[in-house]
Protein backbone atom coordinates (compact mmCIF):
# COMPACT_ATOMS: atom_id res chain seq x y z
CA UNK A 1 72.58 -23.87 216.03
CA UNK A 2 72.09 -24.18 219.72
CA UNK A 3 70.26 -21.80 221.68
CA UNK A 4 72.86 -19.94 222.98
CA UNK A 5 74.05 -19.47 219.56
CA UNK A 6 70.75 -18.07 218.36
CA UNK A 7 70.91 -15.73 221.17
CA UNK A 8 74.04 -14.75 220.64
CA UNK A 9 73.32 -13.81 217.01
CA UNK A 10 69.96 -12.12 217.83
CA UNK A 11 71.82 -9.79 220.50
CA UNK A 12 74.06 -8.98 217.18
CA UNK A 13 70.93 -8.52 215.39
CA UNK A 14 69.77 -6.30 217.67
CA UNK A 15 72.11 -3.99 216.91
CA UNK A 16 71.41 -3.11 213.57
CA UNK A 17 67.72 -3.46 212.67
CA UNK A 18 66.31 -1.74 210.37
CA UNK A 19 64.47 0.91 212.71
CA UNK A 20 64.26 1.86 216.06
CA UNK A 21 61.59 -0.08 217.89
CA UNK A 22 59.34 1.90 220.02
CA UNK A 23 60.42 2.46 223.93
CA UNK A 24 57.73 -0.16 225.39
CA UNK A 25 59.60 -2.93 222.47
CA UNK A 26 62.69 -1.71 223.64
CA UNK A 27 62.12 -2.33 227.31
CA UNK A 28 60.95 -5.76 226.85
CA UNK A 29 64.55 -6.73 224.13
CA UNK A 30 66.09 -5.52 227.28
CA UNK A 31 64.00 -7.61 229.52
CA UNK A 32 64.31 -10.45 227.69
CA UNK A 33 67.92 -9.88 227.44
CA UNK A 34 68.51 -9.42 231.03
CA UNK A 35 66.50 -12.39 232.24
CA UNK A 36 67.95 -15.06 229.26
CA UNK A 37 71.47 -13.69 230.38
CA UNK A 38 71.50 -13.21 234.43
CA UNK A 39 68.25 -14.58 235.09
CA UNK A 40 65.67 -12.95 237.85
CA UNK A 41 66.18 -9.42 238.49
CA UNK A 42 68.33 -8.79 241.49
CA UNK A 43 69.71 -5.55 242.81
CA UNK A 44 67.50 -2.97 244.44
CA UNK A 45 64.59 -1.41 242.63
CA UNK A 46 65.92 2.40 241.30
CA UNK A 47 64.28 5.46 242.98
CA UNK A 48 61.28 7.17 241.62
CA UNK A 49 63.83 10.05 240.28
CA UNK A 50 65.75 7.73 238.27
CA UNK A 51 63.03 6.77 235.41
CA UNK A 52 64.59 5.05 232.62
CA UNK A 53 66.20 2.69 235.05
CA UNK A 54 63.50 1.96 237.28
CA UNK A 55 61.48 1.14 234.09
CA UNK A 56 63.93 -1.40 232.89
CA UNK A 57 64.22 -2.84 236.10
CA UNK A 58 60.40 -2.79 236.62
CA UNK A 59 60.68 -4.64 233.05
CA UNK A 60 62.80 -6.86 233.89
CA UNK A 61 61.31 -7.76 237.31
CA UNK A 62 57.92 -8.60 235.51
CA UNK A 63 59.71 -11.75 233.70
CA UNK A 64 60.55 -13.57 237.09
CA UNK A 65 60.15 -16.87 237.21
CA UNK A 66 60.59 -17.05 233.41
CA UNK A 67 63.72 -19.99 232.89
CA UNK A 68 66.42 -18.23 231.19
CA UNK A 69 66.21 -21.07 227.98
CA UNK A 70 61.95 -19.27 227.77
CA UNK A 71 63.58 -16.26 227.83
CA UNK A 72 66.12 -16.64 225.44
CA UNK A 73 63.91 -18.00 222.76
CA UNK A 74 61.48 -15.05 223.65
CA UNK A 75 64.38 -12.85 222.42
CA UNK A 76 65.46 -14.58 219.43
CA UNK A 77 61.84 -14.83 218.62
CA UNK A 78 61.19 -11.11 218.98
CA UNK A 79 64.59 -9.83 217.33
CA UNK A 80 63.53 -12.08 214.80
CA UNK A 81 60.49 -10.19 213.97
CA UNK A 82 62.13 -6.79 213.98
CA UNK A 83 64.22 -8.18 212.14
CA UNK A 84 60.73 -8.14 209.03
């Protein structure tokens, strides 16, 4: 399978683990997800009233410079895991 077909599946996976990861593992699967898909965060950074977003983005921002192959594999490796 190539790599773009193990993140394909893990973004499937993700769906339908077993539990609910906690918030902080759920910022970083979207991290991961944003930076192996669309690479470095673009876009302006949300205002302080808009938390959830500005956390994701401030997640996401954290990963630049990270190829998105790296990222990718981080995913797969990390849905993977959840996956127990």
């Amino acid at each position: 399978m190539s790599l773009q077909e193990q993140f394909d599946q893990a973004v499937a996976d993700s769906k339908n683990l077993p539990e609910r990861p906690d918030n902080m593992t759920l910022l970083k699967i979207y991290a991961l997800y944003k930076q192996g898909s669309a690479g470095d965060a673009t876009g302006e950074r949300p205002g302080m009233t808009d938390f959830v977003n500005r956390a994701k983005y401030d997640a996401w921002a954290a990963l630049k410079g990270t190829s998105q192959d790296d990222a990718k594999q981080q995913y797969v490796d990390l849905i993977e895991e959840l996956k127990g």
